[in-house]
N, C-alpha and C. Protein backbone atom coordinates (compact mmCIF):
# COMPACT_ATOMS: atom_id res chain seq x y z
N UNK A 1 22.17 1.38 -26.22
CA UNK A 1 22.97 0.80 -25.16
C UNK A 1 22.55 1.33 -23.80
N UNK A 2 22.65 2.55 -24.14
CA UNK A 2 21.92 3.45 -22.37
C UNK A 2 20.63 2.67 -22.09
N UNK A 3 19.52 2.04 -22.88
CA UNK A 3 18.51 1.30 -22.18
C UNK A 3 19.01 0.29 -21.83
N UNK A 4 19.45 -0.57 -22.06
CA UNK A 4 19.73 -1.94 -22.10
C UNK A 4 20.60 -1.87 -20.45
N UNK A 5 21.37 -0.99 -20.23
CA UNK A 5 22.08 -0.67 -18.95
C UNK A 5 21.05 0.05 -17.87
N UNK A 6 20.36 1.10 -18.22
CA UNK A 6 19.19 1.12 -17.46
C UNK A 6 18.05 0.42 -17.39
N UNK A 7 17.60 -0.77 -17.90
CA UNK A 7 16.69 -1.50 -18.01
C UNK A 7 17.61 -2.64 -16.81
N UNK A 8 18.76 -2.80 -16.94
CA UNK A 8 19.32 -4.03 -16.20
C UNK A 8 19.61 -3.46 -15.07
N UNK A 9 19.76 -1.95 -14.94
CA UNK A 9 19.66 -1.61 -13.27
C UNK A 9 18.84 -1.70 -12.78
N UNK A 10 17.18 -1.09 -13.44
CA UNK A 10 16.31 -1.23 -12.83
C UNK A 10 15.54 -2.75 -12.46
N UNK A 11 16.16 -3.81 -12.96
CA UNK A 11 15.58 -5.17 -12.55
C UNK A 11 16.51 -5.65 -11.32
N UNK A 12 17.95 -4.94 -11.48
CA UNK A 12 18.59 -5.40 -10.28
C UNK A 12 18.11 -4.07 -8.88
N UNK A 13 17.87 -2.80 -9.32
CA UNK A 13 17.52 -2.18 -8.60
C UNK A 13 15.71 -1.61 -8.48
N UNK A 14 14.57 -2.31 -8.19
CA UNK A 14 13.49 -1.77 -8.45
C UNK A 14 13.40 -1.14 -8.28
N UNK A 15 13.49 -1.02 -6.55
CA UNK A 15 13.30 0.56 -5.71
C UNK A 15 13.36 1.50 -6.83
N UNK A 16 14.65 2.12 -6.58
CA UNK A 16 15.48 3.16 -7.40
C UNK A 16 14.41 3.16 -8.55
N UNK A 17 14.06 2.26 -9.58
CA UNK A 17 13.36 2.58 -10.81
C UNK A 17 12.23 3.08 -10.39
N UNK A 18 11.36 2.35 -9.51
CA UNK A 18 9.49 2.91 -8.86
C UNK A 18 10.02 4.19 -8.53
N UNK A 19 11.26 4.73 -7.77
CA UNK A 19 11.27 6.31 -7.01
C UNK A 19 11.86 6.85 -8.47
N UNK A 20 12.54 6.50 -9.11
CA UNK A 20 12.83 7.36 -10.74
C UNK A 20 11.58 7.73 -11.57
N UNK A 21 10.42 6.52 -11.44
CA UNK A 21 9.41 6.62 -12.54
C UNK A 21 8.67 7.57 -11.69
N UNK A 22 8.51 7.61 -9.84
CA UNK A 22 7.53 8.33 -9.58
C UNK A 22 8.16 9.83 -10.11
N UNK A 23 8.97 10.06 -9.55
CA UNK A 23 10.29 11.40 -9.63
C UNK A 23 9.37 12.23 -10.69
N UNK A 24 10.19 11.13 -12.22
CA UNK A 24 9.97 11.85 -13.43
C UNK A 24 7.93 12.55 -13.38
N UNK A 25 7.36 11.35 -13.19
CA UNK A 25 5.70 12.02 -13.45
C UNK A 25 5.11 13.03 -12.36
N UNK A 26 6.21 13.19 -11.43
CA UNK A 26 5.98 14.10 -10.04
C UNK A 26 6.40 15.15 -11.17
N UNK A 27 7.52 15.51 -11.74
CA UNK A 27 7.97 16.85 -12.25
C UNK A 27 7.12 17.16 -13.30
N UNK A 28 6.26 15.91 -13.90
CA UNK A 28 5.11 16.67 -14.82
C UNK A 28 4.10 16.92 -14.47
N UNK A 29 3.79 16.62 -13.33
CA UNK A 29 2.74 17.22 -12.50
C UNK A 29 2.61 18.56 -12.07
N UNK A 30 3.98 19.28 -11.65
CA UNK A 30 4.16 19.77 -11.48
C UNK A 30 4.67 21.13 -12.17
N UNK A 31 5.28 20.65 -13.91
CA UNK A 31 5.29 21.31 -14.84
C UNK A 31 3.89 21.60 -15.45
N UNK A 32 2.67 21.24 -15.23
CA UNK A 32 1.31 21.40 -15.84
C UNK A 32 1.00 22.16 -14.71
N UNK A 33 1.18 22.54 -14.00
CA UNK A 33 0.98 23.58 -13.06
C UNK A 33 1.76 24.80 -13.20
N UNK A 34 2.86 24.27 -13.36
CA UNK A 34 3.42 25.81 -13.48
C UNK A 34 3.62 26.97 -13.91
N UNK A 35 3.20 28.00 -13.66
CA UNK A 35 2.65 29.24 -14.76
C UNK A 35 0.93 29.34 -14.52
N UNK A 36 0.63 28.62 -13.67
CA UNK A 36 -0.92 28.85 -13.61
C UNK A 36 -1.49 29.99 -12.54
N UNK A 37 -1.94 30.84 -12.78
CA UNK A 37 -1.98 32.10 -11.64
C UNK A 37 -3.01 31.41 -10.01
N UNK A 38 -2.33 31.65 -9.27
CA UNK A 38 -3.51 31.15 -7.84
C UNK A 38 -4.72 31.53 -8.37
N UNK A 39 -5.47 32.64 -8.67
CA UNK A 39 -6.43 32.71 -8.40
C UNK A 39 -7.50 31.80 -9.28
N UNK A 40 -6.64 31.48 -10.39
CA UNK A 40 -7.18 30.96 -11.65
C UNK A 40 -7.38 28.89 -11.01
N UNK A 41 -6.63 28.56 -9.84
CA UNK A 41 -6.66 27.13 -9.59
C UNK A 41 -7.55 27.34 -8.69
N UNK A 42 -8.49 27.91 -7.94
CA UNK A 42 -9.61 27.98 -7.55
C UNK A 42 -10.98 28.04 -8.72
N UNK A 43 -11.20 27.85 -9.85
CA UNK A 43 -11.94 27.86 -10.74
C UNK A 43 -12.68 26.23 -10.60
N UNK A 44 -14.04 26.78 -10.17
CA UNK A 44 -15.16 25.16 -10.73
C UNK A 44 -14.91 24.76 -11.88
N UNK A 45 -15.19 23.38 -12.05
CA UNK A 45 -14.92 22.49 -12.85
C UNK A 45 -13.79 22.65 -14.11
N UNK A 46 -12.66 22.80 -13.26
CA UNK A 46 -11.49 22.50 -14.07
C UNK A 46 -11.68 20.86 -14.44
N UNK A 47 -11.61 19.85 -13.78
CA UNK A 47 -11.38 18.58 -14.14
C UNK A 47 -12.94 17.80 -13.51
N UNK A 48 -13.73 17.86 -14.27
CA UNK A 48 -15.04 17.05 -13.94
C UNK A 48 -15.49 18.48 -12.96
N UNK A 49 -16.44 18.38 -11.89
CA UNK A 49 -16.76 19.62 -10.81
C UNK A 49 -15.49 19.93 -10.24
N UNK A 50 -14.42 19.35 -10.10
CA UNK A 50 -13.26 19.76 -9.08
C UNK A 50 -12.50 21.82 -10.10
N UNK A 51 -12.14 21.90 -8.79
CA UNK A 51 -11.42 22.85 -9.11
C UNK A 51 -9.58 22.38 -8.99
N UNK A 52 -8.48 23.24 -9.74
CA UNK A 52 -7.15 22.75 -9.90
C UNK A 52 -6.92 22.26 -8.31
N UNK A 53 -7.20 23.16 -7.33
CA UNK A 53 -6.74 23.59 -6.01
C UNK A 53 -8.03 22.05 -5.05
N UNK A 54 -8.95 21.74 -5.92
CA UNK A 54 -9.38 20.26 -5.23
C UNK A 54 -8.55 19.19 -5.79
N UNK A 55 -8.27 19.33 -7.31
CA UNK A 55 -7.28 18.56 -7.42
C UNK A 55 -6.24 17.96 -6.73
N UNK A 56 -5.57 19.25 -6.24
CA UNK A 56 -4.35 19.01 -5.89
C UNK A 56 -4.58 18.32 -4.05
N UNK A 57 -5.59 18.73 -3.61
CA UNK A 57 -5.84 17.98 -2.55
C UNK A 57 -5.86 16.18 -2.80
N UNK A 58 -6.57 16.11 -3.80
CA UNK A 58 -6.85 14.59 -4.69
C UNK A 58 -5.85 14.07 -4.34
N UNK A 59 -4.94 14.53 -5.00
CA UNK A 59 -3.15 13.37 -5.42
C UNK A 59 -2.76 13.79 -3.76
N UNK A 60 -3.17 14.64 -3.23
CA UNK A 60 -2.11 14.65 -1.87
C UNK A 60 -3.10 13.25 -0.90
N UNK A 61 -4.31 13.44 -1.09
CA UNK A 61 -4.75 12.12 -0.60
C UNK A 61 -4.83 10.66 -0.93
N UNK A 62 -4.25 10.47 -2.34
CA UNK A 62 -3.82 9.30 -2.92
C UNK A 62 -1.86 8.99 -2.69
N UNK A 63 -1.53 10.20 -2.89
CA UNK A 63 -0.17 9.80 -2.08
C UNK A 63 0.09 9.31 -0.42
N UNK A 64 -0.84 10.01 -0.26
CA UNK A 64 -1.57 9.46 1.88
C UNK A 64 -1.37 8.23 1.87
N UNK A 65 -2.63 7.82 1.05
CA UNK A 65 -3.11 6.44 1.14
C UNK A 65 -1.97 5.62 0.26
N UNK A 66 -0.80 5.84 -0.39
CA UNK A 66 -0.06 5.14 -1.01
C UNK A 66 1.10 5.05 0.16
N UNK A 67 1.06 5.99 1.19
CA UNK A 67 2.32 5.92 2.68
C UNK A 67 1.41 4.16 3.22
N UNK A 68 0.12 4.45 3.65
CA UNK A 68 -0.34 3.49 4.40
C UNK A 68 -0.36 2.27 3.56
N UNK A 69 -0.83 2.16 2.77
CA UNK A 69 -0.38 0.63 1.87
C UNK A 69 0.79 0.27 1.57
N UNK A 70 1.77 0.99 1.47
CA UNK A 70 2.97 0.66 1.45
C UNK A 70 3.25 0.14 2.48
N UNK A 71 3.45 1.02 4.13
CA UNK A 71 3.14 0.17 5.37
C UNK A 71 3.04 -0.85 5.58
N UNK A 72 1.49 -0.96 5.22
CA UNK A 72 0.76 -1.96 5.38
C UNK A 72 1.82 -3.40 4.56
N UNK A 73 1.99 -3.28 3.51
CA UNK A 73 2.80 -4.14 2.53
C UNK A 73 4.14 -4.90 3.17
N UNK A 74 4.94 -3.72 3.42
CA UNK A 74 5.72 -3.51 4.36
C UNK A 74 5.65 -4.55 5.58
N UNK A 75 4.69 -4.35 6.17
CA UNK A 75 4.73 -5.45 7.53
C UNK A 75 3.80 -6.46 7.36
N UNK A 76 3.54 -6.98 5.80
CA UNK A 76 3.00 -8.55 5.52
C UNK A 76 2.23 -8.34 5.61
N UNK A 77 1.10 -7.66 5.84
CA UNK A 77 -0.72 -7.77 6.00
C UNK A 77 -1.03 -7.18 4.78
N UNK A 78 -2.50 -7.94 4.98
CA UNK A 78 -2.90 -7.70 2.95
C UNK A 78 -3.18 -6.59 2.52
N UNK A 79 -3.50 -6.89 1.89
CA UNK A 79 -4.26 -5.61 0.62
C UNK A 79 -5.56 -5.04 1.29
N UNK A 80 -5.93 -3.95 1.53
CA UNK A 80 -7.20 -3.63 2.12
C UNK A 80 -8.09 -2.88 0.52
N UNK A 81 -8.99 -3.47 0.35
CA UNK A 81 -9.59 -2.98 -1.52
C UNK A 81 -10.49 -1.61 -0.62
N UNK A 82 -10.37 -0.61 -1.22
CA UNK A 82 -10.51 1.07 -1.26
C UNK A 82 -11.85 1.16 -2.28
N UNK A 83 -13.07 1.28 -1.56
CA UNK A 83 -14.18 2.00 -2.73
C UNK A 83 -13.54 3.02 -3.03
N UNK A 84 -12.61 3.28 -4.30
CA UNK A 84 -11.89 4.40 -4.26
C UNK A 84 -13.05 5.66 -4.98
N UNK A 85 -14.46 5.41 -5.27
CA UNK A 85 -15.32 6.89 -6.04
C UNK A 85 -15.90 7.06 -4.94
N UNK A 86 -15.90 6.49 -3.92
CA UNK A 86 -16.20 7.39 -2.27
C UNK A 86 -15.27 7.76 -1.43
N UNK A 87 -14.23 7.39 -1.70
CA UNK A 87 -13.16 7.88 -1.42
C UNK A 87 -12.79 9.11 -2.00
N UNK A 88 -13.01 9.81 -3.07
CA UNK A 88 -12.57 10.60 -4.01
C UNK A 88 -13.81 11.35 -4.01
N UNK A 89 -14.92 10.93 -3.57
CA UNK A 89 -16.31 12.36 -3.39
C UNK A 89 -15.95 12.45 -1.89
N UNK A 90 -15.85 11.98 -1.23
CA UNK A 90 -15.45 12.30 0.57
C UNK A 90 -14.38 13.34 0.30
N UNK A 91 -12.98 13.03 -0.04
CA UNK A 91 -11.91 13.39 -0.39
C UNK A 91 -12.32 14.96 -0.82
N UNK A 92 -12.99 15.49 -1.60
CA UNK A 92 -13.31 16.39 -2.94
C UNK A 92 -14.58 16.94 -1.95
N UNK A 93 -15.16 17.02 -0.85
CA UNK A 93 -16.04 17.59 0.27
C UNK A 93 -15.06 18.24 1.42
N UNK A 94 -13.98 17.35 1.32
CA UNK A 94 -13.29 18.02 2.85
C UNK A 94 -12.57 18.60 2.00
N UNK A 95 -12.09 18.34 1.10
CA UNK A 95 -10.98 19.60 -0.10
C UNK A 95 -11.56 21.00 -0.09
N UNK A 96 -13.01 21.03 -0.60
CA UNK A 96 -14.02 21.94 -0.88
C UNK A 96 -13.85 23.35 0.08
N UNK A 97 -13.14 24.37 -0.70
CA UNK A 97 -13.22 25.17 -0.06
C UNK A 97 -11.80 26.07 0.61
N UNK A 98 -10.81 24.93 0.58
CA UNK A 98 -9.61 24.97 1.13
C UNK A 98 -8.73 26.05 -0.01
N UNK A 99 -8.00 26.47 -0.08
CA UNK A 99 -7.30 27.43 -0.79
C UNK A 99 -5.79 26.30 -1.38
N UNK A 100 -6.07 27.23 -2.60
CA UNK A 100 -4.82 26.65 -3.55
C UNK A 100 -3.75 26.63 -2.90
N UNK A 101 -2.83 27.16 -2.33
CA UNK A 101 -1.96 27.02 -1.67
C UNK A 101 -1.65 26.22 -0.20
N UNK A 102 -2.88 26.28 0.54
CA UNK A 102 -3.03 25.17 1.62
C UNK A 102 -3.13 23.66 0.69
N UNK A 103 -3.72 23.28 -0.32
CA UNK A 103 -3.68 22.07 -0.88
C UNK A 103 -2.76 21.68 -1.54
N UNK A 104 -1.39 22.90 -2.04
CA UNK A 104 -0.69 22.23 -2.66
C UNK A 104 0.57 21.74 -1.90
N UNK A 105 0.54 22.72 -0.70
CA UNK A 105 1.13 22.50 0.54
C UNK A 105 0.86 20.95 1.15
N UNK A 106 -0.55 20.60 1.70
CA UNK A 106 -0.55 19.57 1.59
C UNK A 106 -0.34 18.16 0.65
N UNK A 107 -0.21 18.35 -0.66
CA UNK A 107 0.03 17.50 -1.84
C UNK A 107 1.68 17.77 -1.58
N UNK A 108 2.31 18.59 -1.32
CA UNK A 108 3.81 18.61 -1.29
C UNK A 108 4.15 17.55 0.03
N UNK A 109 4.12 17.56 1.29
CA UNK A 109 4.03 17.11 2.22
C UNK A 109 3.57 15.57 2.27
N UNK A 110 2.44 15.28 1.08
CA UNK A 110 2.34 13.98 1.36
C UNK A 110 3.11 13.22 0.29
N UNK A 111 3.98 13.73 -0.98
CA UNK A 111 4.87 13.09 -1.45
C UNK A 111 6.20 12.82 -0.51
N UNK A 112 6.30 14.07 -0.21
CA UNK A 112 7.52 13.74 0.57
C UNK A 112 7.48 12.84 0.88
N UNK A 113 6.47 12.43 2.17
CA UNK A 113 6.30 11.28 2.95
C UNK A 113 6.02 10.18 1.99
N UNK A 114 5.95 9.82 1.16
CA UNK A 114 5.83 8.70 0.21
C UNK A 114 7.02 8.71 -0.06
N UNK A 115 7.95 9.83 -0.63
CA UNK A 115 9.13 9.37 -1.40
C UNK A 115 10.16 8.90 -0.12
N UNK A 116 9.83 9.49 1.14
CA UNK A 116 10.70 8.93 2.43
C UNK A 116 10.57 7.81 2.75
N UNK A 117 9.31 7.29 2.45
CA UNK A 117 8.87 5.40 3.12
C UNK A 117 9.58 4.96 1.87
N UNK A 118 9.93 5.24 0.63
CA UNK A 118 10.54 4.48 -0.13
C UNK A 118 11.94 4.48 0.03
N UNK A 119 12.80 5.87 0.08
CA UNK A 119 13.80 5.76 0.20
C UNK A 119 14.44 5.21 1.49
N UNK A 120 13.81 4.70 2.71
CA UNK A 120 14.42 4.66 3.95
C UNK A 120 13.83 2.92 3.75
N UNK A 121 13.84 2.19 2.61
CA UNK A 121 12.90 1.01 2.31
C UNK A 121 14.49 0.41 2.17
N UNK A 122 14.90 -0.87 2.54
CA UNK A 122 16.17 -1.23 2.14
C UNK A 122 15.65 -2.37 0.77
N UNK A 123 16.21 -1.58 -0.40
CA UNK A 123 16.54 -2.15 -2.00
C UNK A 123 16.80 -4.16 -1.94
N UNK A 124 17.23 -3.91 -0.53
CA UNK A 124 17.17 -6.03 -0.22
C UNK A 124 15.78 -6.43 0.36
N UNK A 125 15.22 -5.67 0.95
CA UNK A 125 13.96 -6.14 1.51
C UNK A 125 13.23 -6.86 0.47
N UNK A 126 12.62 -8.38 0.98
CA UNK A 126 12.11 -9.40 0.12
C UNK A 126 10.51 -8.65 -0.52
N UNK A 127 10.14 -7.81 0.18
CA UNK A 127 8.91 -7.03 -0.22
C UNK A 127 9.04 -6.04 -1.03
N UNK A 128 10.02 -5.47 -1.37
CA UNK A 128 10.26 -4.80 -2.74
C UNK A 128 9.05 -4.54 -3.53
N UNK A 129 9.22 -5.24 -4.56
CA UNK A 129 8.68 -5.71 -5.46
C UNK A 129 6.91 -5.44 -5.16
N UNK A 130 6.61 -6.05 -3.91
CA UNK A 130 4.88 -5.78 -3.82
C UNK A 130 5.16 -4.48 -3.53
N UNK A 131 5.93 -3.60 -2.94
CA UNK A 131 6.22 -2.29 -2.53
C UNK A 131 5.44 -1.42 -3.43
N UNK A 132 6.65 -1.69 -4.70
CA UNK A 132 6.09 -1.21 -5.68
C UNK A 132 5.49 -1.11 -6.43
N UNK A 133 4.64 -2.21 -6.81
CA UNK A 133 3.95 -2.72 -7.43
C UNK A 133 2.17 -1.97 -6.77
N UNK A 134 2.08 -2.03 -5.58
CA UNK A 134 1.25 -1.41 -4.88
C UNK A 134 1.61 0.07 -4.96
N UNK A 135 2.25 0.43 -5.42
CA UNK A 135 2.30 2.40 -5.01
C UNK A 135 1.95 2.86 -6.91
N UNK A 136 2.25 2.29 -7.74
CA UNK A 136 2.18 2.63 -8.77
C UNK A 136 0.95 3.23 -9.06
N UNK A 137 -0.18 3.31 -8.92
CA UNK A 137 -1.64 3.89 -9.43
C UNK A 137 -1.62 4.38 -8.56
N UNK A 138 -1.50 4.89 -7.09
CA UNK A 138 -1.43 5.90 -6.71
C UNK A 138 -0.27 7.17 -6.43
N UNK A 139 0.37 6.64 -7.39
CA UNK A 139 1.29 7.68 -7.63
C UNK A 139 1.73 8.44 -9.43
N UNK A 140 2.34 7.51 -9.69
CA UNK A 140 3.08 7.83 -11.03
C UNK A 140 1.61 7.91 -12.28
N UNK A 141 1.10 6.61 -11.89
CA UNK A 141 0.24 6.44 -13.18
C UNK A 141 -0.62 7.76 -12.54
N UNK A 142 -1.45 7.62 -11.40
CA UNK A 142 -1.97 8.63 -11.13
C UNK A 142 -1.56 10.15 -11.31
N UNK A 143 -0.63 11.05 -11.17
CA UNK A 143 0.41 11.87 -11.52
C UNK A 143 0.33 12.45 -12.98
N UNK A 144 0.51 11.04 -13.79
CA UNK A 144 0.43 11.31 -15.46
C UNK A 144 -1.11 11.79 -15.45
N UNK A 145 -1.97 11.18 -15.33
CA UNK A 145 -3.50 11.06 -15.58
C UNK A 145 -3.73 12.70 -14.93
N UNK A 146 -3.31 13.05 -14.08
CA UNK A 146 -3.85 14.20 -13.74
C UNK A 146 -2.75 15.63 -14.49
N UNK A 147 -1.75 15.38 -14.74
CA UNK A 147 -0.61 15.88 -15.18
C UNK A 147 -1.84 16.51 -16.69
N UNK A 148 -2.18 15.11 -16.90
CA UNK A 148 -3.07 15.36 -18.36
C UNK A 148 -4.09 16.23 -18.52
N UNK A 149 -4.97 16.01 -17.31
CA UNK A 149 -6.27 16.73 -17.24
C UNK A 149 -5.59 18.36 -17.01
N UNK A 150 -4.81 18.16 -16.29
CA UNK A 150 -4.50 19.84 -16.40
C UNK A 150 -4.06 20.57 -17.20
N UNK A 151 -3.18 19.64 -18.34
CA UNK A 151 -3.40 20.55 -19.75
C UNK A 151 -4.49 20.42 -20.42
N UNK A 152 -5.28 19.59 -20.43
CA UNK A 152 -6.59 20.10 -21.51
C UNK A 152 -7.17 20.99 -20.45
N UNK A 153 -7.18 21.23 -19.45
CA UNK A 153 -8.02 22.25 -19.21
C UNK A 153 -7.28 23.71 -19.20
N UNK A 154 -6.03 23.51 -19.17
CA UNK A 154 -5.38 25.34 -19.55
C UNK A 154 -5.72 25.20 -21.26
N UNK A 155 -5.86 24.65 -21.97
CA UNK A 155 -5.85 24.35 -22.88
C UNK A 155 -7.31 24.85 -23.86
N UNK A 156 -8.04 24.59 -22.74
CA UNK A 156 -9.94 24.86 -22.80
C UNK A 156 -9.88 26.33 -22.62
N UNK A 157 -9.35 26.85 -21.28
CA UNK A 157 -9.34 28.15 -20.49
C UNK A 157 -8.36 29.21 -20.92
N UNK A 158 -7.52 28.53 -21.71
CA UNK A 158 -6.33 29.43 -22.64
C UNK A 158 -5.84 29.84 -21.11
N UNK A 159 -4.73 28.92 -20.24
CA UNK A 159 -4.44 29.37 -19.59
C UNK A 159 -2.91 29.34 -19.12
């Protein structure tokens, strides 16, 4: 019964469901991190060459770019298509180097600002729907996917 009542809020309420689904895969992102010592998220090739601490620059620059497409969505202009594997070696050069805690600082900072363009989004706005529909891979699905890589690699590193 509890789905059937949350399944019918979330079609009458999207918003609310896209900021619930991001919510939940934000806290497992953040639970696969936790317990991991700083010095240990500076380590090469945790996930492909990246280290945890380029990682976490990663999702703070895919949550960036999920403020500006939303925006963008937001005030009717299209879709701009993202070479997103030059985006993500550019991304992973200016990361390079930066300290675990400056990147997760920045990855904190740019959810916020994602979860604020959603919540200050009015639930009637006829754009809804592309809202969300556009933030999903750079957030939630993205989130899980990396949520993942960071347990197989404490997992590899016994960490």
């Amino acid at each position: 019964m509890a789905e059937t009542t949350t399944g019918a809020r979330a079609a009458d309420d999207p918003l609310a469901a896209t900021i619930a689904q991001i919510e939940r895969s934000w806290v497992g992102l953040l639970s696969a991190l936790e317990g991991v010592p700083e010095e240990r998220l500076t380590e090469p090739n945790a996930v492909g060459e990246w280290s945890i601490a380029t990682l976490l620059g990663h999702v703070a620059y895919w949550d960036q770019q999920a403020v500006v497409a939303g925006e963008r969505e937001l005030r009717g202009e299209p879709k701009v298509e993202v070479d997103w594997q030059a985006a993500n070696d550019q991304e992973a050069k200016t990361n390079d180097g930066r300290g675990a805690s400056e990147q997760r600082a920045s990855m904190d900072r740019a959810h916020a600002a994602m979860i604020e363009l959603l919540r200050t989004t009015p639930p009637t706005d006829p754009r809804v729907l592309g809202l969300c529909g556009c933030l999903q891979g750079d957030t939630f699905e993205h989130y899980d996917e990396h949520a993942a890589d960071i347990r197989v690699w404490r997992e590899r590193v016994r960490c």
